[in-house]
Each structure stands twice: as structure tokens, then as C-alpha cells.
C-alpha atoms as a PDB file:
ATOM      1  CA  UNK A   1       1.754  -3.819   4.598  1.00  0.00           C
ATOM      2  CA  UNK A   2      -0.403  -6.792   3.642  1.00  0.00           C
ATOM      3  CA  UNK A   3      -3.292  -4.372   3.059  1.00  0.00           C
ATOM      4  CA  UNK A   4      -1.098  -2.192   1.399  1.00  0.00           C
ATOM      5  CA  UNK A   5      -0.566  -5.369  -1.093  1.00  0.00           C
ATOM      6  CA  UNK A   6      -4.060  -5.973  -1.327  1.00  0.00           C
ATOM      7  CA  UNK A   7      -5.228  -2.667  -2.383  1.00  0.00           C
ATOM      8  CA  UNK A   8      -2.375  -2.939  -5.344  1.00  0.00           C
ATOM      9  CA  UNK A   9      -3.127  -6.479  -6.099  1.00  0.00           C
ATOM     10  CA  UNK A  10       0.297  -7.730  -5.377  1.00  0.00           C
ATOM     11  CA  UNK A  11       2.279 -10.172  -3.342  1.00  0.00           C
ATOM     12  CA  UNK A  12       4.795  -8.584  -2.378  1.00  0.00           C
ATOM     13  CA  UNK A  13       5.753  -4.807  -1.037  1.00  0.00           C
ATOM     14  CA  UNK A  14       7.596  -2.391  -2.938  1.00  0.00           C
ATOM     15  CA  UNK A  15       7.775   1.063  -1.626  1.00  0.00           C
ATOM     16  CA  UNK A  16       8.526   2.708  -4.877  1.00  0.00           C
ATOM     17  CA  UNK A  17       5.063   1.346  -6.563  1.00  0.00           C
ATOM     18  CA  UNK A  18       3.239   2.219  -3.133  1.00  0.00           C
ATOM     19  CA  UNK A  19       4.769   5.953  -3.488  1.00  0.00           C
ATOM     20  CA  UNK A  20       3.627   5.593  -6.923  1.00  0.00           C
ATOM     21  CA  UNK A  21       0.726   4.700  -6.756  1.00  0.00           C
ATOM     22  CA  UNK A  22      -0.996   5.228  -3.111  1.00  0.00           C
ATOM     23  CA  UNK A  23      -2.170   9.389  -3.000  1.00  0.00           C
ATOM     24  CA  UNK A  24      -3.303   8.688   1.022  1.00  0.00           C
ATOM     25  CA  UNK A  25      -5.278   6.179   3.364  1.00  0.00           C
ATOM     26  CA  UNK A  26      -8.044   7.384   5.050  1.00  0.00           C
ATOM     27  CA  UNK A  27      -9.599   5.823   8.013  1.00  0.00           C
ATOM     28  CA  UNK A  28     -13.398   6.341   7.400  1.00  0.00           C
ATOM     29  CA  UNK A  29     -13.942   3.556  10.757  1.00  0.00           C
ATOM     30  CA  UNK A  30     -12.744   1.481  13.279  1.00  0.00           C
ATOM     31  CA  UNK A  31     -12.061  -1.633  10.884  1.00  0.00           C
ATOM     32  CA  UNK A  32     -11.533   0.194   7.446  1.00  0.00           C
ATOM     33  CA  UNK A  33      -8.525   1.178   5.251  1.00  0.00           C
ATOM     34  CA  UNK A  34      -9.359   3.395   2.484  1.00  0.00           C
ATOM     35  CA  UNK A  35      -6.239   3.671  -0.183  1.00  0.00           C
ATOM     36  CA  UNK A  36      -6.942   6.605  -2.126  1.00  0.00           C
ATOM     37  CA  UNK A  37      -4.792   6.441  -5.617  1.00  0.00           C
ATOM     38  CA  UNK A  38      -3.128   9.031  -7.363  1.00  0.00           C
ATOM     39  CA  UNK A  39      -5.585   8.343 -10.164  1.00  0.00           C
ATOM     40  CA  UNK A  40      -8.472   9.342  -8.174  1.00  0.00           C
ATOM     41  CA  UNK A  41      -9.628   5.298  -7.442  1.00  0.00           C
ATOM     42  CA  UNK A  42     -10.762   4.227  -4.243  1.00  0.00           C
ATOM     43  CA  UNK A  43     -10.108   0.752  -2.835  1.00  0.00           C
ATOM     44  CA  UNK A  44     -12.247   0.175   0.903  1.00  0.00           C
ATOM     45  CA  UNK A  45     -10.190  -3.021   2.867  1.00  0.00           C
ATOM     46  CA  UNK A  46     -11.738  -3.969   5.827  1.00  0.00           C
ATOM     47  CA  UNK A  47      -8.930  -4.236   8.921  1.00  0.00           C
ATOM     48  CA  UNK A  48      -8.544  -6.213  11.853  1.00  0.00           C
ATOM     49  CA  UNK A  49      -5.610  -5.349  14.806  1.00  0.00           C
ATOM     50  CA  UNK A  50      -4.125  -8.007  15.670  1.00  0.00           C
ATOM     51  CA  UNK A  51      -3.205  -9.272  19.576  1.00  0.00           C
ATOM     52  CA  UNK A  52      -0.299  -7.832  20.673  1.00  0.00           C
ATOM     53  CA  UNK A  53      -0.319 -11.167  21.915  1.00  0.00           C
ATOM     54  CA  UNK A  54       0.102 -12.763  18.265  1.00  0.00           C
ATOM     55  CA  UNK A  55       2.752 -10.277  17.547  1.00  0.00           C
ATOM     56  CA  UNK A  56       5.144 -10.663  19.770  1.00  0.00           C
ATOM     57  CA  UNK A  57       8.519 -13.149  19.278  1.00  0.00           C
ATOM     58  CA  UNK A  58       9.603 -15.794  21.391  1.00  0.00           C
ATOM     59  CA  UNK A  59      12.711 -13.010  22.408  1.00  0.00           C
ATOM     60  CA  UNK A  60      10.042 -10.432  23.521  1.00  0.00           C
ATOM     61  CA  UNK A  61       8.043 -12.882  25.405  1.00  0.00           C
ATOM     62  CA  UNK A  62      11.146 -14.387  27.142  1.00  0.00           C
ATOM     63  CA  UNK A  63      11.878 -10.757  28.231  1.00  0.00           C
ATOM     64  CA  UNK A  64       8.390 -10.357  29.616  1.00  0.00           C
ATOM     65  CA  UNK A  65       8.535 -13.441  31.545  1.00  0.00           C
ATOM     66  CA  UNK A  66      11.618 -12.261  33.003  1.00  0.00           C
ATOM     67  CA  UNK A  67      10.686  -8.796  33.836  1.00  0.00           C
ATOM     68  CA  UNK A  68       7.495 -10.438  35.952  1.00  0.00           C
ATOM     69  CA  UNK A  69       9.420 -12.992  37.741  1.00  0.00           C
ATOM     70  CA  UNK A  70      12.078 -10.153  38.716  1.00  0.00           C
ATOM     71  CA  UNK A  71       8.818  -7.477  39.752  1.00  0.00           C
ATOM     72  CA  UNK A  72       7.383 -10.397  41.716  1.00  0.00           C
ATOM     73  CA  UNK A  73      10.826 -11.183  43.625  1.00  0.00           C
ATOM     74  CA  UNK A  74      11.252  -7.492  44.662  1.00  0.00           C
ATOM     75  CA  UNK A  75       7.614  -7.249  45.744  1.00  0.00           C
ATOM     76  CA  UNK A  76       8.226 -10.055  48.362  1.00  0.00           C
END
């Protein structure tokens, strides 16, 4: 959604100006967001994926960790 913001110059996401507003995004390229307006303007963002590393919560992680240390006690 931060690109999303970006493309409408705004800090903050409302869905009703993004419905609004935002006709499509195209993906011309690994790396590139292209929000196509209603009015017929382009705006070309370039993209990065994050990690899922940098994504996930302490909870998931925790869960993870668990989940190994149970698949390594069965294995032995």
C-alpha cells in the first residue's frame, strides 16, 4: 500500500480515493508498478519485495522455531 500512497501523493491509505482514482496497475517488469489513473495518467514506481524474513512478527517466528525444534525431535 505504500506504493499505492506514493503514486497518489499521500500519507496515508484510503480505499475509497484508491477506487477513485487508480483505473489498474500493470506490471511492465520485475521491479516496476505502473498505476494507471482513471484520467488516463501514468505514474512508473520502481518496487522492491521485501524478505519474508523482514516481514515476519516475533509470533510467527516463535512458531517457526517451534515447529523446527519439534521436526528435529521426531527425526531422532
Amino acid at each position: 500500500m505504500s506504493k499505492a500512497c506514493e503514486a497518489l501523493g499521500i500519507n496515508d491509505f484510503k480505499e475509497n480515493l484508491f477506487n477513485e482514482k487508480i483505473k489498474q496497475i500493470i506490471v511492465p517488469e520485475n521491479g516496476l508498478l505502473t498505476f494507471v489513473f482513471h484520467d488516463g495518467n501514468e505514474v512508473t514506481l520502481k518496487w522492491q519485495h521485501k524478505s519474508r524474513s523482514e516481514s515476519w512478527t516475533e509470533e510467527k517466528r516463535q512458531v517457526a522455531r517451534e515447529r523446527a525444534i519439534n521436526f528435529l525431535k521426531k527425526g531422532k
